[in-house]
C-alpha atoms as a PDB file:
ATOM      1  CA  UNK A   1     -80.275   7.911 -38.719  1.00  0.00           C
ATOM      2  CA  UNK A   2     -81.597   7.955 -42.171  1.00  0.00           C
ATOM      3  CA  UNK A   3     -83.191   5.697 -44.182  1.00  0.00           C
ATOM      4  CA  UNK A   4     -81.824   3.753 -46.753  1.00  0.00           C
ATOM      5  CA  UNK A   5     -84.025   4.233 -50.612  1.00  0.00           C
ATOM      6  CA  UNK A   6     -83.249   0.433 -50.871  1.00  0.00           C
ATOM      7  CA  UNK A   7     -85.811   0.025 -47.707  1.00  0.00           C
ATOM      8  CA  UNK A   8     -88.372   2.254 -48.590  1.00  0.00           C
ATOM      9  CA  UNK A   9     -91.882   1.069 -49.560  1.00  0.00           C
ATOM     10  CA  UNK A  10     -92.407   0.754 -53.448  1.00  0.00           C
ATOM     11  CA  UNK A  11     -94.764   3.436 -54.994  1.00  0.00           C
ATOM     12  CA  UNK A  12     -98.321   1.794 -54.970  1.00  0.00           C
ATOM     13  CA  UNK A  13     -99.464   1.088 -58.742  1.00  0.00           C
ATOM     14  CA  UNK A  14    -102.410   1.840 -60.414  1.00  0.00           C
ATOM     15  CA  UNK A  15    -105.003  -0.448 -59.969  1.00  0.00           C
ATOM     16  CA  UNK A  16    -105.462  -3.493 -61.815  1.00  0.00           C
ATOM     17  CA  UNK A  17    -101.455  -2.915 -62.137  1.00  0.00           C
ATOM     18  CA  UNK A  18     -99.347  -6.609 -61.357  1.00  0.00           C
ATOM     19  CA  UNK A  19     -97.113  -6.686 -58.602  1.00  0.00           C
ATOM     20  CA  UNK A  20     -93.325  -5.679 -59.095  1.00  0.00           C
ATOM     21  CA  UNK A  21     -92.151  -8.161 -57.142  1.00  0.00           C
ATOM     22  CA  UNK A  22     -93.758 -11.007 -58.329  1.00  0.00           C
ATOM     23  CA  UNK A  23     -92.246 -12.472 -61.430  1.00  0.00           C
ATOM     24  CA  UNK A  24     -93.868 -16.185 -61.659  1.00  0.00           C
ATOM     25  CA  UNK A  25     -92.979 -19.531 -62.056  1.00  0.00           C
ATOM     26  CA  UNK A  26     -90.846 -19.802 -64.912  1.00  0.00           C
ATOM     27  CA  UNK A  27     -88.931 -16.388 -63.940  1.00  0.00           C
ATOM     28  CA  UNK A  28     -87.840 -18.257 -60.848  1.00  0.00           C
ATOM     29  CA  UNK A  29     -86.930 -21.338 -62.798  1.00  0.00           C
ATOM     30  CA  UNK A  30     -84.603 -19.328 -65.381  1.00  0.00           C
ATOM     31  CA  UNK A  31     -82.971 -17.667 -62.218  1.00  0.00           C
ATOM     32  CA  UNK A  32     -82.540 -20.982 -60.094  1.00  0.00           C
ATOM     33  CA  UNK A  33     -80.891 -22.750 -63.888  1.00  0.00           C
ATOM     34  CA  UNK A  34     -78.421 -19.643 -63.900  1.00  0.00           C
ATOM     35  CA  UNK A  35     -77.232 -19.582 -60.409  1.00  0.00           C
ATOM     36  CA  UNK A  36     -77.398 -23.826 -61.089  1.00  0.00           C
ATOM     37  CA  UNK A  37     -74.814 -23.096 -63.754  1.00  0.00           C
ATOM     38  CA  UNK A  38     -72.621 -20.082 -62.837  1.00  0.00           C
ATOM     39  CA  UNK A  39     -72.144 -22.657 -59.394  1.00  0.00           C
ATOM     40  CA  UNK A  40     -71.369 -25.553 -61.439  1.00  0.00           C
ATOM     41  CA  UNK A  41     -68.428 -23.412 -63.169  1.00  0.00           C
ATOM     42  CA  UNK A  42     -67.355 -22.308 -60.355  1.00  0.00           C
ATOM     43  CA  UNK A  43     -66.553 -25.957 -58.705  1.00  0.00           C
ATOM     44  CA  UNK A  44     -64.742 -26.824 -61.975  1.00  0.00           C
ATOM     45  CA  UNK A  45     -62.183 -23.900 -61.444  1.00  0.00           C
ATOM     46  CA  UNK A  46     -61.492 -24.969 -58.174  1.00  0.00           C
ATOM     47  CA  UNK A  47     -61.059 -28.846 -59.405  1.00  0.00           C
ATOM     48  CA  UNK A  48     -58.502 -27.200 -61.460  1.00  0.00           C
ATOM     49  CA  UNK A  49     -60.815 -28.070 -64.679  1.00  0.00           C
ATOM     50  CA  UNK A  50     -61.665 -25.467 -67.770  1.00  0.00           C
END
């Protein structure tokens, strides 16, 4: 069986380099407000609203 590329390790960086992976605080915030949202929307199509 062979790998997925999704699974694989990341390439290490260069020294000194930040993480890929780690976005911070307010990354996290702007992604929790969208999915927040884009849920929201999605209850007011089902309650038949616009």
């Amino acid at each position: 069986m062979t790998r997925s590329p999704c699974w694989r390790k990341p390439k290490r960086g260069k020294t000194g380099e930040p993480h890929p992976w780690v976005v911070g605080k307010a990354e996290v915030q702007n992604y929790l407000s969208v999915v927040q949202e884009r849920a929201k929307s999605w209850l007011a199509i089902g309650n038949g609203r616009p």
